[in-house]
N, C-alpha and C. Protein backbone atom coordinates (compact mmCIF):
# COMPACT_ATOMS: atom_id res chain seq x y z
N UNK A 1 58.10 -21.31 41.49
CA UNK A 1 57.13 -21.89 40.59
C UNK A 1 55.97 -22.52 41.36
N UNK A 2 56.57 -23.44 42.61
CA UNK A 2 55.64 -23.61 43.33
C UNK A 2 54.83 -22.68 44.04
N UNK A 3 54.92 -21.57 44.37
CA UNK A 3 53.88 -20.31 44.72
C UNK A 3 53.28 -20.18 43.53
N UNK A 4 53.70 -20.05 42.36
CA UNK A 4 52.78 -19.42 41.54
C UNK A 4 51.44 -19.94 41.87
N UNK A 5 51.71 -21.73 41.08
CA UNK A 5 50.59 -22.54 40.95
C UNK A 5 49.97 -22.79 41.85
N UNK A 6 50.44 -22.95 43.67
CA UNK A 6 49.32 -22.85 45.10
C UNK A 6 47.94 -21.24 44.45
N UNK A 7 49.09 -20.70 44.15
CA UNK A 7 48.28 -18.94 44.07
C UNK A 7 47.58 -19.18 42.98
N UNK A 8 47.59 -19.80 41.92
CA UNK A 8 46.82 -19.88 40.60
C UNK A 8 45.59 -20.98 41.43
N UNK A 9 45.64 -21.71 41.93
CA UNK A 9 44.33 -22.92 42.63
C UNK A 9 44.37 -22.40 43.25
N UNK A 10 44.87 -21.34 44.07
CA UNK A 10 43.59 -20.86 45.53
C UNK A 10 42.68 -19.95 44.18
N UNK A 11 43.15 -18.68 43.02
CA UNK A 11 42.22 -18.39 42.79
C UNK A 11 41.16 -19.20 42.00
N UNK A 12 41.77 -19.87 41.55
CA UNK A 12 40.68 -20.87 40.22
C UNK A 12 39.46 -21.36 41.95
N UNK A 13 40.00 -21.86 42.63
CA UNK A 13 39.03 -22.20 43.52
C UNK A 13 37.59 -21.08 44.26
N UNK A 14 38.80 -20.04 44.57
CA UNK A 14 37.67 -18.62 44.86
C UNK A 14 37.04 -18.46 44.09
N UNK A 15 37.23 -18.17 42.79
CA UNK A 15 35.98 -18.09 41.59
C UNK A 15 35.05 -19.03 41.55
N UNK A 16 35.24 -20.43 41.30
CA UNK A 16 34.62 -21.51 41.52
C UNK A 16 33.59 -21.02 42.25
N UNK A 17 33.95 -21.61 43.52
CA UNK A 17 32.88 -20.63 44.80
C UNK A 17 32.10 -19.92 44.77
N UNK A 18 32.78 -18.72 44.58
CA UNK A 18 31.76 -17.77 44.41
C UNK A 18 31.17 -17.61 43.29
N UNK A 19 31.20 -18.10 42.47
CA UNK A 19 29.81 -18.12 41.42
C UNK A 19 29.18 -19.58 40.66
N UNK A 20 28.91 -20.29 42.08
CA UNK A 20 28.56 -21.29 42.24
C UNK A 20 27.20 -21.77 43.48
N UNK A 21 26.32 -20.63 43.60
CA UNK A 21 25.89 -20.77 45.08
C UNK A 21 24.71 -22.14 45.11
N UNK A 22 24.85 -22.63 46.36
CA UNK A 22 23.78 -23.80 46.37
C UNK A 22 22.46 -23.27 47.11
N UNK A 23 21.30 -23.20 46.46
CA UNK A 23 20.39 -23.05 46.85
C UNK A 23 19.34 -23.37 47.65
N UNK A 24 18.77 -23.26 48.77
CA UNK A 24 18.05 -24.10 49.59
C UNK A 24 16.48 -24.00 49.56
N UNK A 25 15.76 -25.52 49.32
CA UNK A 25 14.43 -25.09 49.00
C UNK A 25 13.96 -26.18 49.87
N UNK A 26 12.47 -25.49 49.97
CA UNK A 26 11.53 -26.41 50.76
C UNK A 26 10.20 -26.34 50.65
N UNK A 27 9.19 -27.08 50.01
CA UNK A 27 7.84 -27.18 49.53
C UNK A 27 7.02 -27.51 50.37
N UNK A 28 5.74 -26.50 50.43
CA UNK A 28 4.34 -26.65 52.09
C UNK A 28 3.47 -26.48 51.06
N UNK A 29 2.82 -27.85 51.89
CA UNK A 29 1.28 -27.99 51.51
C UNK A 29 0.48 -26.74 51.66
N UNK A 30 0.72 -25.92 53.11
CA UNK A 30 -0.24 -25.03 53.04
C UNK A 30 0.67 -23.68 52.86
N UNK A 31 -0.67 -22.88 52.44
CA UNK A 31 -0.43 -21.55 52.20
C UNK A 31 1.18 -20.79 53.20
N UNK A 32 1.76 -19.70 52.68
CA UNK A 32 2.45 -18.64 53.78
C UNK A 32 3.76 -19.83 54.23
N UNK A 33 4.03 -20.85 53.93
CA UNK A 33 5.27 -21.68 54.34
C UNK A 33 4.51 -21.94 55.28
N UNK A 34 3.71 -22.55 55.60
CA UNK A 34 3.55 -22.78 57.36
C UNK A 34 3.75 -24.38 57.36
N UNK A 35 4.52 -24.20 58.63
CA UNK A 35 4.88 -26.13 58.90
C UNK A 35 4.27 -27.17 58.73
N UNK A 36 4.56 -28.18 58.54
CA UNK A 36 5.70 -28.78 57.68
C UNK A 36 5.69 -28.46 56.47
N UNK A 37 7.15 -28.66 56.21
CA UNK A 37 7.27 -28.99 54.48
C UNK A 37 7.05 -30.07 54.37
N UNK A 38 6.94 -30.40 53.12
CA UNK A 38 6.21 -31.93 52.48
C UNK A 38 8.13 -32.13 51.53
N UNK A 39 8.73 -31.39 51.28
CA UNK A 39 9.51 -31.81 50.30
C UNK A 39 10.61 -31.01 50.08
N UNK A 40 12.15 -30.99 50.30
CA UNK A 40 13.36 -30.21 50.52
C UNK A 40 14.37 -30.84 49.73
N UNK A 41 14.91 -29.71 48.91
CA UNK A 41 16.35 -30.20 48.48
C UNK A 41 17.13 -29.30 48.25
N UNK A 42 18.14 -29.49 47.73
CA UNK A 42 19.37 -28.24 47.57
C UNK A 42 19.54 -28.46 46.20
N UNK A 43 19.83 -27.21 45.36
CA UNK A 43 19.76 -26.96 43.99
C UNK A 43 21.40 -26.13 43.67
N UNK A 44 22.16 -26.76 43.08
CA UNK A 44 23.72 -26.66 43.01
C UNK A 44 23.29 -25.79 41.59
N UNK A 45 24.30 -24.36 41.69
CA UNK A 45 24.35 -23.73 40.30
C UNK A 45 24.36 -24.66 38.96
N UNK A 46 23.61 -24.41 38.02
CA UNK A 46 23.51 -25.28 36.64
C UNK A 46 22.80 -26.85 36.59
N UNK A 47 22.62 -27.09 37.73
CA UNK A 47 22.37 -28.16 37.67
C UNK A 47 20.71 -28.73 38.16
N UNK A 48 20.27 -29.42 37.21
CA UNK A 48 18.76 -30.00 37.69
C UNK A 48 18.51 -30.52 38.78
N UNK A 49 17.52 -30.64 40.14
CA UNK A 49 17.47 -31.28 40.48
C UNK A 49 16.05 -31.81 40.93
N UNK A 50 15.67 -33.04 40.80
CA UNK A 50 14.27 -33.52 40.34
C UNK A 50 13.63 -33.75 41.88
N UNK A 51 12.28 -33.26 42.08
CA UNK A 51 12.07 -33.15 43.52
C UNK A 51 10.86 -34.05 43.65
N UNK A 52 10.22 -34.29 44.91
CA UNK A 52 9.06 -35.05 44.85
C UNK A 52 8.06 -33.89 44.34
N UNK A 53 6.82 -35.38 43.56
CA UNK A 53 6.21 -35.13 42.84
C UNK A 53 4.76 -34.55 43.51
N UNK A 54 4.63 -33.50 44.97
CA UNK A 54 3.75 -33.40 45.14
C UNK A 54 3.25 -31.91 45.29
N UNK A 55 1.83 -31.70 44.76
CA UNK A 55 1.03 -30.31 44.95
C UNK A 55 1.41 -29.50 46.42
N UNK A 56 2.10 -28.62 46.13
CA UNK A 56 2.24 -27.34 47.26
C UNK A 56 1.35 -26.14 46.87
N UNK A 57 1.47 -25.02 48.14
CA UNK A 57 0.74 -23.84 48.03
C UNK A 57 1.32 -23.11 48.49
N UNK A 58 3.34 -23.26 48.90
CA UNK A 58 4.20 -22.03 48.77
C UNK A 58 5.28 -22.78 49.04
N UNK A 59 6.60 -22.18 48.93
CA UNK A 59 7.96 -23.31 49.00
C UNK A 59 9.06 -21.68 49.03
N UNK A 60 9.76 -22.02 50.22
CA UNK A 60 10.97 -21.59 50.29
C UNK A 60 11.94 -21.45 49.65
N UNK A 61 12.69 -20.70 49.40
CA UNK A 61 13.91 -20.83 48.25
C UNK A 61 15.47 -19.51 49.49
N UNK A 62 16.40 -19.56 49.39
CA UNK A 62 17.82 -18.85 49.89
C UNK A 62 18.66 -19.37 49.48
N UNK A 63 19.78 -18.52 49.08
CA UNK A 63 21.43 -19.58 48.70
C UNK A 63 21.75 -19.85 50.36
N UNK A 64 21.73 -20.97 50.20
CA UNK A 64 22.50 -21.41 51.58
C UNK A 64 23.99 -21.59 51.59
N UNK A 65 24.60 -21.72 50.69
CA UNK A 65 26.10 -21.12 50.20
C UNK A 65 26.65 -21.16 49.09
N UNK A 66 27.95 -20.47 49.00
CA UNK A 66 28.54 -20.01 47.71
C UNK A 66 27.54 -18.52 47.46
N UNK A 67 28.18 -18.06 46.51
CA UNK A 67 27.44 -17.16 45.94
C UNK A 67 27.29 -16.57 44.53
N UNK A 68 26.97 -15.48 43.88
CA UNK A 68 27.45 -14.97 42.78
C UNK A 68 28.64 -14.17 41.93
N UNK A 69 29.15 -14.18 40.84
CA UNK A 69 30.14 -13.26 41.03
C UNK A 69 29.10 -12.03 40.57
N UNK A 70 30.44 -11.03 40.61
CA UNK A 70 30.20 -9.65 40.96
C UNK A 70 29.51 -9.15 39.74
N UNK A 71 28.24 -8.47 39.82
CA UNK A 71 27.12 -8.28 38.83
C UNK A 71 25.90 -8.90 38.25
N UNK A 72 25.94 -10.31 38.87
CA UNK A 72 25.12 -10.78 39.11
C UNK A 72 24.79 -11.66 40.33
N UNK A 73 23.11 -12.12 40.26
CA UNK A 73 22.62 -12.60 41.68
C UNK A 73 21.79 -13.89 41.00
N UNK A 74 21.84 -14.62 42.39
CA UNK A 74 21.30 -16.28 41.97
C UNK A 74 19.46 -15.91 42.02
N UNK A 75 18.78 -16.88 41.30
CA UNK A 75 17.84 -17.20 41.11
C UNK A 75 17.16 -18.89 40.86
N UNK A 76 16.56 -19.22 41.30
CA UNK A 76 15.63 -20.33 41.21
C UNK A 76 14.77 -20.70 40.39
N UNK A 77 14.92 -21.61 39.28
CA UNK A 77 14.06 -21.86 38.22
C UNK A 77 13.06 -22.80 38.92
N UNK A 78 11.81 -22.92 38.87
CA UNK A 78 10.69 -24.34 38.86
C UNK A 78 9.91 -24.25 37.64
N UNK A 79 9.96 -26.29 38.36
CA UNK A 79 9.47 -26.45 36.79
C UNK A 79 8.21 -27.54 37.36
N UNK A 80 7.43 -27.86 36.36
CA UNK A 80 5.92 -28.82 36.75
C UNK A 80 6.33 -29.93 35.67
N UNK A 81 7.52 -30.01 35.33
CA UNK A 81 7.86 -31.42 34.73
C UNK A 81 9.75 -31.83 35.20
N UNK A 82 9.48 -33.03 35.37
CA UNK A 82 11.12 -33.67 35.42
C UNK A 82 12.26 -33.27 34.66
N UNK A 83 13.14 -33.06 34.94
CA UNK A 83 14.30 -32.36 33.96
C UNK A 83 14.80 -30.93 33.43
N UNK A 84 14.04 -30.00 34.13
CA UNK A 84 13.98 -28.31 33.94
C UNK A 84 13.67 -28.26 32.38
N UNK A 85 12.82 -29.04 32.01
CA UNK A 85 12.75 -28.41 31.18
C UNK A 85 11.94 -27.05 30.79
N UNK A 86 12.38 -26.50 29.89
CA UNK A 86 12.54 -25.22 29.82
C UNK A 86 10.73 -24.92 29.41
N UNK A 87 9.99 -26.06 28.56
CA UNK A 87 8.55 -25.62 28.50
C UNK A 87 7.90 -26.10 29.39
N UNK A 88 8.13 -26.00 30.40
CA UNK A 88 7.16 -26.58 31.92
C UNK A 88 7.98 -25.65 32.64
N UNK A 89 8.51 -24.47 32.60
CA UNK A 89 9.04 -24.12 33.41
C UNK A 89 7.53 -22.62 34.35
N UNK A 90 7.55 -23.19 35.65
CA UNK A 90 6.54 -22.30 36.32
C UNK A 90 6.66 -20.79 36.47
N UNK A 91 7.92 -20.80 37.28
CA UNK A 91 8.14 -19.39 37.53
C UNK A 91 9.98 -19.53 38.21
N UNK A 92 10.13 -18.69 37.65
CA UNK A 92 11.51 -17.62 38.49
C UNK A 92 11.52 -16.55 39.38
N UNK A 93 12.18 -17.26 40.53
CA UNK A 93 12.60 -16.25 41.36
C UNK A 93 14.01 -15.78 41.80
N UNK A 94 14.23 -14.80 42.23
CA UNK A 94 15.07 -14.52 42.25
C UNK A 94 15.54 -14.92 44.24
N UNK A 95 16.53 -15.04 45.03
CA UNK A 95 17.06 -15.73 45.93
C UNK A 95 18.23 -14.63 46.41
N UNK A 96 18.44 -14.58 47.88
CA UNK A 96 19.24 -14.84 48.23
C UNK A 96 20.03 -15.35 49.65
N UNK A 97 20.49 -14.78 50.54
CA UNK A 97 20.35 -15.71 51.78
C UNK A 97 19.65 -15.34 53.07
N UNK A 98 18.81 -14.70 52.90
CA UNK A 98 17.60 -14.64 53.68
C UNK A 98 16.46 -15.74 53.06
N UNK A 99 15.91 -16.35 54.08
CA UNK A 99 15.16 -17.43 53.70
C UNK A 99 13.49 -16.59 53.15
N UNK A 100 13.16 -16.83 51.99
CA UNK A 100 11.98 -16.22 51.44
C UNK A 100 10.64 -17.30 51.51
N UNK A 101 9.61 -16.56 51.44
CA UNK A 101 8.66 -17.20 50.90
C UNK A 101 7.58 -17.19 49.53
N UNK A 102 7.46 -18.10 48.84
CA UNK A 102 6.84 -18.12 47.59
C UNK A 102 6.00 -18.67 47.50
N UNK A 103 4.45 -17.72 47.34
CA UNK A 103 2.99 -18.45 47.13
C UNK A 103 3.32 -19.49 45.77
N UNK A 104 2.77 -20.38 45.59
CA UNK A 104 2.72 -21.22 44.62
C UNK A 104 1.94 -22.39 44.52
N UNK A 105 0.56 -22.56 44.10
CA UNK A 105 -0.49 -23.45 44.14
C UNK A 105 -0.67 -24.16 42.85
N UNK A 106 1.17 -25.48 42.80
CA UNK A 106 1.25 -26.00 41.90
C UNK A 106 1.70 -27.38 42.45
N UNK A 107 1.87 -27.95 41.59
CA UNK A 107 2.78 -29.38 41.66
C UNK A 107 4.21 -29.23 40.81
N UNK A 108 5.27 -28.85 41.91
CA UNK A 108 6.58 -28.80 41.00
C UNK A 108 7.15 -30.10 41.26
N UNK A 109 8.08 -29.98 40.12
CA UNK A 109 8.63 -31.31 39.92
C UNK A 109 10.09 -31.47 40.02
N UNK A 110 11.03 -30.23 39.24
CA UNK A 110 12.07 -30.21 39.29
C UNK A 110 12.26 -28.45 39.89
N UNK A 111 13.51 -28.16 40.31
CA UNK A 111 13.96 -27.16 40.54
C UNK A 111 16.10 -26.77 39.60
N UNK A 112 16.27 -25.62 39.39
CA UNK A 112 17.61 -25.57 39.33
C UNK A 112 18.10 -24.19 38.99
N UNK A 113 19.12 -23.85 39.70
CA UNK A 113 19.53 -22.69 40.65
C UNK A 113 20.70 -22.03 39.22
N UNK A 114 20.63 -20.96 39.36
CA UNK A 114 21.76 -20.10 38.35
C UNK A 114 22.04 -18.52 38.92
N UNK A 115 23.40 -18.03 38.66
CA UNK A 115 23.42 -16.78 38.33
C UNK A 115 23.20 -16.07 37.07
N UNK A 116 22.58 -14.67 37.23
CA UNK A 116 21.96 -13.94 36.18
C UNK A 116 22.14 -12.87 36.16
C-alpha cells in the first residue's frame, strides 16, 4: 500500500512540474535587449506577477524551468496595467528555453506565464 501511494506522489508531482513552467523575463530601456535591464522577474504558470512600472523598448522572455505538458507550449502574457488584466493586455508571446528577444516600446506593468 505503501508503494502504491510513494508511486501515486511521485506522479501527481511529475505532472505538477511539468505543466507548470516558470518563466524568465527581463525589461531594456533600449532597443534589441541591449544592456542593462531596467527590470526582471520570474512569472510562475497562472499566476500574476506585477513588475516595475517603467517604459522599455524590448524585454526578454524563456521558461527557465518546468515545462508544458504534452501538446501544448508556454507563453507570456503583458500587460500596461497592474493585475493582468485582461483589457490592458499588450501582447502575447509565445516562450521557450532559449532566451528571446521582444521589440516592445511600452510601459508594462504586469506579466503572467501559461500553457496553451
Amino acid at each position: 500500500m505503501m508503494t502504491k501511494t510513494l508511486a501515486l506522489v511521485a506522479t501527481t508531482l511529475a505532472v505538477a512540474v511539468t505543466a507548470n513552467p516558470t518563466v524568465g523575463y527581463a525589461g531594456y530601456f533600449y532597443e534589441n535587449c541591449t544592456t542593462p535591464s531596467i527590470d526582471a522577474g520570474n512569472a510562475y504558470a497562472g499566476s500574476c506577477l506585477n513588475v516595475e512600472n517603467f517604459p522599455i523598448k524590448s524585454f526578454t522572455a524563456y521558461v527557465e524551468s518546468g515545462s508544458c505538458a504534452d501538446g501544448t507550449s508556454a507563453v507570456l502574457h503583458t500587460y500596461t496595467a497592474s493585475g493582468c488584466d485582461e483589457a490592458t493586455l499588450f501582447e502575447t508571446v509565445s516562450v521557450d528555453t532559449e532566451k528571446q528577444c521582444f521589440e516592445a516600446d511600452v510601459t508594462l506593468v504586469s506579466i503572467k506565464s501559461e500553457c496553451v
